[in-house]
C-alpha atoms as a PDB file:
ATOM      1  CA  UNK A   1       0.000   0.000   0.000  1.00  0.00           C
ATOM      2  CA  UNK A   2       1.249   3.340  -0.496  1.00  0.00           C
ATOM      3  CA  UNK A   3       1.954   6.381   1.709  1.00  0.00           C
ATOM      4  CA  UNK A   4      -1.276   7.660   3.307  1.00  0.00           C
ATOM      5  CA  UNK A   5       0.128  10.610   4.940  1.00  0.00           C
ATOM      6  CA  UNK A   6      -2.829  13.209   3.925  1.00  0.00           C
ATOM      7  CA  UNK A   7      -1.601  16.675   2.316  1.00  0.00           C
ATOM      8  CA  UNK A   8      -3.738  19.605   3.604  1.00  0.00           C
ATOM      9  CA  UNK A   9      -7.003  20.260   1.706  1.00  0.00           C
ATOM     10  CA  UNK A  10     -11.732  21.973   1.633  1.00  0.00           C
ATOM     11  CA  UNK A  11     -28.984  34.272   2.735  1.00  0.00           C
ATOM     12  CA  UNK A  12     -31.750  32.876   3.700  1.00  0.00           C
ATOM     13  CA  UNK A  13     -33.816  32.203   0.200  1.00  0.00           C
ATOM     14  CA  UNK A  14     -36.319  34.750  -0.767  1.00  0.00           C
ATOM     15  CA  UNK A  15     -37.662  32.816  -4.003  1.00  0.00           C
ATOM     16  CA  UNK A  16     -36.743  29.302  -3.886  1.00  0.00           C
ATOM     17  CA  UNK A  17     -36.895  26.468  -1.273  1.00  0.00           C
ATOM     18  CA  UNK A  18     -33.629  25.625   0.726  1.00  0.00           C
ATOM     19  CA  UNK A  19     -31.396  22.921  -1.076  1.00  0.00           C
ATOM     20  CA  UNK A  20     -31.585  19.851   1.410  1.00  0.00           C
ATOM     21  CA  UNK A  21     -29.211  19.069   4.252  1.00  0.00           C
ATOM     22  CA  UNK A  22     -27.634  15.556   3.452  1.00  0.00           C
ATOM     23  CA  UNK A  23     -26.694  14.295   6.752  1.00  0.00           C
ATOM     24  CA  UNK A  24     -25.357  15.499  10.653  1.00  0.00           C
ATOM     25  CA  UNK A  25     -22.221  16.818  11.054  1.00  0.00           C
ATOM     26  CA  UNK A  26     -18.945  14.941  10.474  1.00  0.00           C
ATOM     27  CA  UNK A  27     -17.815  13.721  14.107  1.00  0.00           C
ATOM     28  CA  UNK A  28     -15.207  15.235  16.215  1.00  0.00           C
ATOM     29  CA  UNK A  29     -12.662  12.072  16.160  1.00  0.00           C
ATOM     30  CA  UNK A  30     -13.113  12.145  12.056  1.00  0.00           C
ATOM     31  CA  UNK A  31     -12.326  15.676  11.813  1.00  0.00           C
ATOM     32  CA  UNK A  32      -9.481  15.806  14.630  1.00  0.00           C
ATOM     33  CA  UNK A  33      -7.658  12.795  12.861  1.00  0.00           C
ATOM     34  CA  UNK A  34      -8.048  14.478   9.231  1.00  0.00           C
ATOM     35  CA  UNK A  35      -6.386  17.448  10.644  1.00  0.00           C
ATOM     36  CA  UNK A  36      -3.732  15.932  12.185  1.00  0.00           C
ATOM     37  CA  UNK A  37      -3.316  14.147   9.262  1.00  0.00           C
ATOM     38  CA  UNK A  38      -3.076  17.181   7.007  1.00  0.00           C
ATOM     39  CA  UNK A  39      -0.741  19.197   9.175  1.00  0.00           C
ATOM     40  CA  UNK A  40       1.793  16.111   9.535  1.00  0.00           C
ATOM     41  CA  UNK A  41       2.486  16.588   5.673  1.00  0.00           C
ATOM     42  CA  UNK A  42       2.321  19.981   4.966  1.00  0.00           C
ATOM     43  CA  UNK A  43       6.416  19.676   3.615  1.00  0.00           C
ATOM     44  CA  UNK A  44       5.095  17.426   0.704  1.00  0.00           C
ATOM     45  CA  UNK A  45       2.087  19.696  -0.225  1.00  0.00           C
ATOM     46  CA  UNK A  46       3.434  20.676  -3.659  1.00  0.00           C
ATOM     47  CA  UNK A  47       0.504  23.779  -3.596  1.00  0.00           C
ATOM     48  CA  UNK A  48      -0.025  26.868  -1.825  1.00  0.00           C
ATOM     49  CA  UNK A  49      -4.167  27.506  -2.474  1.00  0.00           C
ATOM     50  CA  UNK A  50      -5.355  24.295  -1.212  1.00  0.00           C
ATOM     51  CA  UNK A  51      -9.328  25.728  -1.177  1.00  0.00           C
ATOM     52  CA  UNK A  52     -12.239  25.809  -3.694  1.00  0.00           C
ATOM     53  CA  UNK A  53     -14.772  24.122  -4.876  1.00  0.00           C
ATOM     54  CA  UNK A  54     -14.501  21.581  -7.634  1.00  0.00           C
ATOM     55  CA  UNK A  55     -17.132  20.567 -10.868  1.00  0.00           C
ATOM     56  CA  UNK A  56     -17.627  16.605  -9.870  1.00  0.00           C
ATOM     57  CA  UNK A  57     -20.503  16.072 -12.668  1.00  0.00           C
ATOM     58  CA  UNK A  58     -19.311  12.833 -15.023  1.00  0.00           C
ATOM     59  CA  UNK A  59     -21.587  13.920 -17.476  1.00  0.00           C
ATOM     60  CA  UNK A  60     -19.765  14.684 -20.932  1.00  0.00           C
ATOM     61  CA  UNK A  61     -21.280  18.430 -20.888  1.00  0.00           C
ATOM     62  CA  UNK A  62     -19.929  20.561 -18.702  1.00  0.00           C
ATOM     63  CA  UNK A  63     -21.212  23.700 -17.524  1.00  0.00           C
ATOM     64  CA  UNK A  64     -18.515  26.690 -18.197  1.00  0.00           C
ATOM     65  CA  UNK A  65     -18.586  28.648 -15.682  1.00  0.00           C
ATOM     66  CA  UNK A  66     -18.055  25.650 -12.724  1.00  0.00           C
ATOM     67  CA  UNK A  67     -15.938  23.993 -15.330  1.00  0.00           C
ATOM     68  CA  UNK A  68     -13.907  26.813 -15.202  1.00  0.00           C
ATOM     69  CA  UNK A  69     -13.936  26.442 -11.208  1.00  0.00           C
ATOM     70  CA  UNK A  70     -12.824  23.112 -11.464  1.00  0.00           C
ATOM     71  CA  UNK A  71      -9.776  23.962 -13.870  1.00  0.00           C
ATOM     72  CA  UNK A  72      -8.457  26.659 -11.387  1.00  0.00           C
ATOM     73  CA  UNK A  73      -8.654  24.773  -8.624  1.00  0.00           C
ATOM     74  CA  UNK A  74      -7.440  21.830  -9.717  1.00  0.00           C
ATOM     75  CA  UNK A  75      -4.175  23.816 -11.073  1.00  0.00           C
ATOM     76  CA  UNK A  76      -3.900  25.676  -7.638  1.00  0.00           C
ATOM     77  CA  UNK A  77      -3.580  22.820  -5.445  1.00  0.00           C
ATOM     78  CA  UNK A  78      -1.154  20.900  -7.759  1.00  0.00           C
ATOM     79  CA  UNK A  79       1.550  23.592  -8.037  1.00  0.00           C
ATOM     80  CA  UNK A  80       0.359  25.947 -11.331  1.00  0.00           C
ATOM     81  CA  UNK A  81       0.458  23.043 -13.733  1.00  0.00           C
ATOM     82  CA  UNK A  82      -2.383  22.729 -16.315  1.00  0.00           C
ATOM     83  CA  UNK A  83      -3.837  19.262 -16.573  1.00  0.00           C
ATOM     84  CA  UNK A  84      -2.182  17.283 -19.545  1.00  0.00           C
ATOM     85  CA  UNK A  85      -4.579  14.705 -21.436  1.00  0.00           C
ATOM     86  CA  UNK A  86      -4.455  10.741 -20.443  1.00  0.00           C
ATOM     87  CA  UNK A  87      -5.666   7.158 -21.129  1.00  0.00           C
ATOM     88  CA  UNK A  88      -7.987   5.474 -19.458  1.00  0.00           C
ATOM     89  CA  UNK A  89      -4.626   3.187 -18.245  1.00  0.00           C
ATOM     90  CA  UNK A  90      -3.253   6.389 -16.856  1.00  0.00           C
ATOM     91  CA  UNK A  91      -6.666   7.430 -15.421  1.00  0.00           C
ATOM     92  CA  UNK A  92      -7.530   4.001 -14.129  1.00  0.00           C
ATOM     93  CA  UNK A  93      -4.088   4.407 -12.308  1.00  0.00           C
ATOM     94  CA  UNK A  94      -4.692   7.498 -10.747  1.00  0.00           C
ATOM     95  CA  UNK A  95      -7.919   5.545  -9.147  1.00  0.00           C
ATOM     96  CA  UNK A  96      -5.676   2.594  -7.749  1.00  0.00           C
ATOM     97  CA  UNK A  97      -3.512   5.398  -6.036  1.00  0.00           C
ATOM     98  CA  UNK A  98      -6.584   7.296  -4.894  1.00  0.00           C
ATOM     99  CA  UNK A  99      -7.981   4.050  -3.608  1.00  0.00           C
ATOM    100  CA  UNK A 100      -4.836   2.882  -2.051  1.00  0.00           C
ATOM    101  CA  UNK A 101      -4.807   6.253  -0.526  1.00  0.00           C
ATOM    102  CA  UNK A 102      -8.226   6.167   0.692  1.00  0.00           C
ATOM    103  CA  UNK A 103      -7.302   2.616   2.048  1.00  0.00           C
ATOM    104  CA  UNK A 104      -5.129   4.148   4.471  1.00  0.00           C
ATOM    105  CA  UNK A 105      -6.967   7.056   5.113  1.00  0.00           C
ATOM    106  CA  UNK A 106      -9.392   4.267   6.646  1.00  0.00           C
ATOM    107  CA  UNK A 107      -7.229   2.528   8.415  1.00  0.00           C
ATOM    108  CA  UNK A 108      -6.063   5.485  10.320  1.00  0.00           C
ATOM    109  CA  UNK A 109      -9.606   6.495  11.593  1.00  0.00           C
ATOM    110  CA  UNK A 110     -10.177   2.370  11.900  1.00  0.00           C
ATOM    111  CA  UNK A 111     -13.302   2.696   9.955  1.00  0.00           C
ATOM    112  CA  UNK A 112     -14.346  -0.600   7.512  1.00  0.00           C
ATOM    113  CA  UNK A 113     -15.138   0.092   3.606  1.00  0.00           C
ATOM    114  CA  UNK A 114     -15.329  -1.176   0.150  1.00  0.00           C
ATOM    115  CA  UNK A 115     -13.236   0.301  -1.784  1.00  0.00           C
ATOM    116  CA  UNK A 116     -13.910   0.232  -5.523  1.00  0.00           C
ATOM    117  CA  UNK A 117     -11.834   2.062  -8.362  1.00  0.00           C
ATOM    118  CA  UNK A 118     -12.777   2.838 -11.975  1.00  0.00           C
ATOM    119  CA  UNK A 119     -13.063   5.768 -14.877  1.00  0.00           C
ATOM    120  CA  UNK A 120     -16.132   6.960 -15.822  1.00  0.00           C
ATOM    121  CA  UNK A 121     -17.173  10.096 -17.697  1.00  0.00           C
ATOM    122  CA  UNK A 122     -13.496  10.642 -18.567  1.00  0.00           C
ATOM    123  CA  UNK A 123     -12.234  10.763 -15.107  1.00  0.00           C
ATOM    124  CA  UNK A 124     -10.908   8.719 -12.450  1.00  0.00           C
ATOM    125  CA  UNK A 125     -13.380   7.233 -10.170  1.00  0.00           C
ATOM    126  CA  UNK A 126     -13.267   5.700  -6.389  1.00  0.00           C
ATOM    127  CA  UNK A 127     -16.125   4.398  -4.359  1.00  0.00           C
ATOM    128  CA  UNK A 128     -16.262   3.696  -1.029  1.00  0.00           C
ATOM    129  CA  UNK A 129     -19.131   1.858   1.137  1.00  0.00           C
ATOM    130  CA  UNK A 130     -20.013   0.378   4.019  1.00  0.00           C
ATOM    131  CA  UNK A 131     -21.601   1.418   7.758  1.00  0.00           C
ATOM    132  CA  UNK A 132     -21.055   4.330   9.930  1.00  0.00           C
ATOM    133  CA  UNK A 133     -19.528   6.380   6.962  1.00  0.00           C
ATOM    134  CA  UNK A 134     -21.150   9.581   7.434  1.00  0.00           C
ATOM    135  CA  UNK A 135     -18.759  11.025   9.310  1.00  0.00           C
ATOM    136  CA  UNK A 136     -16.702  10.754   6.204  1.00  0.00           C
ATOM    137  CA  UNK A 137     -19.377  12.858   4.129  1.00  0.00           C
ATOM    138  CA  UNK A 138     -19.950  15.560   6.552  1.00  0.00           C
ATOM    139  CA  UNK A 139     -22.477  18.136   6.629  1.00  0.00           C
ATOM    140  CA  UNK A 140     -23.824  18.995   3.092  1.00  0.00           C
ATOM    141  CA  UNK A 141     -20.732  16.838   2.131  1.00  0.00           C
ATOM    142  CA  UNK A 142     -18.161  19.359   3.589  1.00  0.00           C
ATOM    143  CA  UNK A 143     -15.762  16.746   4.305  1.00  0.00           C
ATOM    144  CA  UNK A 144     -16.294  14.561   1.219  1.00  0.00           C
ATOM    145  CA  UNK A 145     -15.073  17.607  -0.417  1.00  0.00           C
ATOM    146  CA  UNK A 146     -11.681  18.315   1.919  1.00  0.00           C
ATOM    147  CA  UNK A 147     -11.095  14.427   1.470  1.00  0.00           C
ATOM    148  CA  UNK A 148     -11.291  14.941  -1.998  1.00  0.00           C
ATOM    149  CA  UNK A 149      -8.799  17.968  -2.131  1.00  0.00           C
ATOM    150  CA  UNK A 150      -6.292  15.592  -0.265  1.00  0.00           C
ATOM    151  CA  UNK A 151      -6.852  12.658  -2.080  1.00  0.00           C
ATOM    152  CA  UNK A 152      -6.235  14.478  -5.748  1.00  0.00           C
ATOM    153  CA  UNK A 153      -2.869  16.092  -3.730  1.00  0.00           C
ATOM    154  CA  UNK A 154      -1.554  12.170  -2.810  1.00  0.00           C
ATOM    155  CA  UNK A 155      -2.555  11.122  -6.652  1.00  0.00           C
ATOM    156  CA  UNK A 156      -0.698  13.997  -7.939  1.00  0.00           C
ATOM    157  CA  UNK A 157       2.592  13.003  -5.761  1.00  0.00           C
ATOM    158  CA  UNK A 158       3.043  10.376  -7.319  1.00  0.00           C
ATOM    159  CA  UNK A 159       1.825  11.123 -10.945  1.00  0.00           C
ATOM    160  CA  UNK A 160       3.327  14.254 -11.333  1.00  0.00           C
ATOM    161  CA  UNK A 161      -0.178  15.097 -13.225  1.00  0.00           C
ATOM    162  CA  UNK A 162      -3.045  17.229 -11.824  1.00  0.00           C
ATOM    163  CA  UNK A 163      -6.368  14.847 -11.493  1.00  0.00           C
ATOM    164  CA  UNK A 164      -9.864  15.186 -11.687  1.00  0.00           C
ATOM    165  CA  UNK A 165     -10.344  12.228  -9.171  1.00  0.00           C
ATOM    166  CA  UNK A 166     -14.154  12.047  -8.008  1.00  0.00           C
ATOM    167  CA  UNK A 167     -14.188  10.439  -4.638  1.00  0.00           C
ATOM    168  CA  UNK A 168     -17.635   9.372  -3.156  1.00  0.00           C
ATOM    169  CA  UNK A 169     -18.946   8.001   0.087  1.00  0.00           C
ATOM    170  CA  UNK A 170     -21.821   5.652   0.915  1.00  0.00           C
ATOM    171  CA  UNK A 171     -23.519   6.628  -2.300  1.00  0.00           C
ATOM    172  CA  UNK A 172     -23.876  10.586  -1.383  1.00  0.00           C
ATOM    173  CA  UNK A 173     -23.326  12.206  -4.468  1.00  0.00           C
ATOM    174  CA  UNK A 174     -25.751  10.228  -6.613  1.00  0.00           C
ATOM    175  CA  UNK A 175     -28.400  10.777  -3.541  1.00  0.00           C
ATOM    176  CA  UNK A 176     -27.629  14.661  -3.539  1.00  0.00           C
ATOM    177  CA  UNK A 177     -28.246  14.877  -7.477  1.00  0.00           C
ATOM    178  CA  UNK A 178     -31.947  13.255  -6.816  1.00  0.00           C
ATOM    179  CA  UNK A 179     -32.481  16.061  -4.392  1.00  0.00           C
ATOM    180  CA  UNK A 180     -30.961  18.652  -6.556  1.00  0.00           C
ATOM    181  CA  UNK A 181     -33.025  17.917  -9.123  1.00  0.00           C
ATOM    182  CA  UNK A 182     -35.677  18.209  -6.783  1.00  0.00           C
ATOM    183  CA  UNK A 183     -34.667  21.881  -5.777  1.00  0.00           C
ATOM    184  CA  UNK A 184     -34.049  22.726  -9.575  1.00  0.00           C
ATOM    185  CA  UNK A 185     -37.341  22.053 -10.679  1.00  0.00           C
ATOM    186  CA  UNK A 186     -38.954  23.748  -8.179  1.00  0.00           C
ATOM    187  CA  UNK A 187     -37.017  26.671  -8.874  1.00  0.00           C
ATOM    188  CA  UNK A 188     -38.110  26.413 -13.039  1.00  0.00           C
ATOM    189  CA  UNK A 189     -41.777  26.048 -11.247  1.00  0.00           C
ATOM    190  CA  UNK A 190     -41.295  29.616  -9.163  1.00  0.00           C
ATOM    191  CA  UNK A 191     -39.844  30.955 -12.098  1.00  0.00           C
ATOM    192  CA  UNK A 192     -42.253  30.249 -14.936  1.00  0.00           C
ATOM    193  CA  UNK A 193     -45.138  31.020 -12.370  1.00  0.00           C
ATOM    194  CA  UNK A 194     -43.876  34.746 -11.520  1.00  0.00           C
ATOM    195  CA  UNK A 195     -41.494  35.225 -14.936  1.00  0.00           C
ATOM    196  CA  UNK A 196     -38.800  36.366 -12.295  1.00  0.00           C
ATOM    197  CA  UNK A 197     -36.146  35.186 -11.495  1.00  0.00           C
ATOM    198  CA  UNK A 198     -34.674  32.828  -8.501  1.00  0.00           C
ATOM    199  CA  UNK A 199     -32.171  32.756  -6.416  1.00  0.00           C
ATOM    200  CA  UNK A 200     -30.722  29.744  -4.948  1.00  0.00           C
ATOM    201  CA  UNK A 201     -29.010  29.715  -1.610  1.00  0.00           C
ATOM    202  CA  UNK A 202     -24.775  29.157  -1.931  1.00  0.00           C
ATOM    203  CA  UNK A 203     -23.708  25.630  -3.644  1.00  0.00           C
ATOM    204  CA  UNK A 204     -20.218  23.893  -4.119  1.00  0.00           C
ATOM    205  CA  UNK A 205     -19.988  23.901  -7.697  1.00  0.00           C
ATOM    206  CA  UNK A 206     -20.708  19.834  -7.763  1.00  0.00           C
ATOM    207  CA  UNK A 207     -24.016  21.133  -6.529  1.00  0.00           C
ATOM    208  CA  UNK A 208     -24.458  23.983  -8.994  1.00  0.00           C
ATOM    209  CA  UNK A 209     -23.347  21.447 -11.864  1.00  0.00           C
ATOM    210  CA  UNK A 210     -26.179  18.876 -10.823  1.00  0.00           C
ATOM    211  CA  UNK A 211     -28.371  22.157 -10.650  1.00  0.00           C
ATOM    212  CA  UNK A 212     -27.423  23.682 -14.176  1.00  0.00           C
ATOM    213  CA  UNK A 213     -27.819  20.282 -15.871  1.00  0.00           C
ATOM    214  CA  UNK A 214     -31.349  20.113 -14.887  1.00  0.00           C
ATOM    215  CA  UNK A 215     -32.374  23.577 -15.509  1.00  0.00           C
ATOM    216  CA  UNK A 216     -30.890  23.519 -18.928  1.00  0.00           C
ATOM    217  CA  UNK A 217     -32.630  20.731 -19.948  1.00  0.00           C
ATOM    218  CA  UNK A 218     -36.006  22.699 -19.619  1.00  0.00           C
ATOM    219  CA  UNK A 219     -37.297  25.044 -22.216  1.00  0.00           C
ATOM    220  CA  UNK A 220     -37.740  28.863 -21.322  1.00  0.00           C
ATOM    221  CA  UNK A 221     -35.605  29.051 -18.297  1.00  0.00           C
ATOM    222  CA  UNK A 222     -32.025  29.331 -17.992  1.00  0.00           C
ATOM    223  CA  UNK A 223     -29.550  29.676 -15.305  1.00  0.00           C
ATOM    224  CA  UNK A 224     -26.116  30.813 -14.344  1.00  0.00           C
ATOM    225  CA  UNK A 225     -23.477  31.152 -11.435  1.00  0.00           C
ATOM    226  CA  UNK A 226     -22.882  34.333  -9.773  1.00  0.00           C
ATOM    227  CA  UNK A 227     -20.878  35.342  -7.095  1.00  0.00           C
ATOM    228  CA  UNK A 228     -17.506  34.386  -5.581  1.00  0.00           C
ATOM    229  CA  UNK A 229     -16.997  31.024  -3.294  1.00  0.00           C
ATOM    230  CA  UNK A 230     -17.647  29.922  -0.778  1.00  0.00           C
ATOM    231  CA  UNK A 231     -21.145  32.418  -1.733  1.00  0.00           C
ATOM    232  CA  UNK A 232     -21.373  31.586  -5.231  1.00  0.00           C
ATOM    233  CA  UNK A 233     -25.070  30.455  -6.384  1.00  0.00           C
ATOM    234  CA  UNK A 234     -27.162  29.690  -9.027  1.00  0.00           C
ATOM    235  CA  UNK A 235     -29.609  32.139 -10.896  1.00  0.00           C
ATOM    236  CA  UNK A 236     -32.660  30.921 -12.847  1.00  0.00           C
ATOM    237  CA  UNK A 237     -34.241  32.980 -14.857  1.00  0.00           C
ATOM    238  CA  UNK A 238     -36.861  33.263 -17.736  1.00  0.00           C
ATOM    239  CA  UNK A 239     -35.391  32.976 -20.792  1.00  0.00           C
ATOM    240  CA  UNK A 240     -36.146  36.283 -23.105  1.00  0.00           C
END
């Protein structure tokens, strides 16, 4: 297995209904032994700007302006270097490294998990499930997101490449697009109901991806991302 020392990572609505809580807060032993972690590899760390939010869709489409979050970020926290193209072999290894990583990761906090690593949408993949998870996830997937940051960091170690590595837990992600999509159409409901537009409370920009995919798949509305993080939203408005 490889080394699992973890690099350092991650208004109240007026128009539209709040976007679903998935799940408590992440524990106080998870998040004490992810800091630790972080700080006991900070000379490795081969980035300065280790925050942001990243565009974790797998569709093929990919909205520009979170697309354009997820390039920055993912340059920032792997030293300035602009992601170069790669196979699905180098891909596929980025996912063993990630899941050997992850491995560790679990190992350390002594929590059990199946660990599965693949590509999909053009991008490496790892999947983890199993009980008392959640503390993994974190509130609206706050620490999903930090363990994602570190995870892409420990790929790009050993690669040398930046990496779009998607890492989920206990199935969140695919449950928080179901309620997304919830919260988008509702929004496209307000909005052809009043012709004004709609405001959506502050998203990570996995969130606002799930958001603009749905909203752009209906006729006469349209949406975009305003703002700067961690306040950025979404915007749906009639289209003109």
């Amino acid at each position: 297995m490889t080394d699992t020392s973890i690099p350092r990572a991650e208004q109240p609505l007026e128009d539209s209904d709040p976007v679903v809580a998935a799940g408590p807060t992440e524990d106080a032993e998870t998040s004490e032994a992810v800091a630790v972690a972080g700080d006991s590899a900070d000379a490795d760390a081969t980035g300065d700007d280790r925050s942001g939010s990243d565009d974790e869709d797998l569709d093929d489409e990919d909205d520009e302006d979170d697309e354009d979050d997820e390039d920055e970020t993912v340059v920032a926290a792997n030293g300035g270097k602009p992601a170069a193209p790669t196979s699905d072999a180098d891909l596929f290894r980025q996912s063993e490294i990630a899941a050997d990583y992850v491995e560790g990761l679990l190992d350390i906090l002594d929590y059990d998990g199946d660990i599965d690593e693949l590509v999909s949408g053009g991008r490496p993949v790892v999947e983890v499930v199993g009980g008392r998870l959640q503390a993994l996830v974190g509130q609206r997937g706050a620490t999903l997101e930090a363990l994602q940051e570190l995870t892409r960091l420990a790929v790009f170690r050993q690669t040398g490449s930046p990496s779009r590595l998607l890492l989920d837990v206990g199935g969140y992600r695919a449950t928080r697009r179901k309620e997304l999509s919830a919260v988008a159409k509702n929004a496209v409901e307000k909005v052809k109901q009043h012709g004004e537009p709609v405001r959506l409370e502050p998203m990570s920009a996995f969130e606002r991806k799930c958001v603009h995919d749905v909203v752009n798949a209906i006729a006469g509305v349209e949406s975009e991302s305003e703002g700067v993080e961690p306040n950025r939203r979404i915007v749906v408005r009639p289209v003109d």
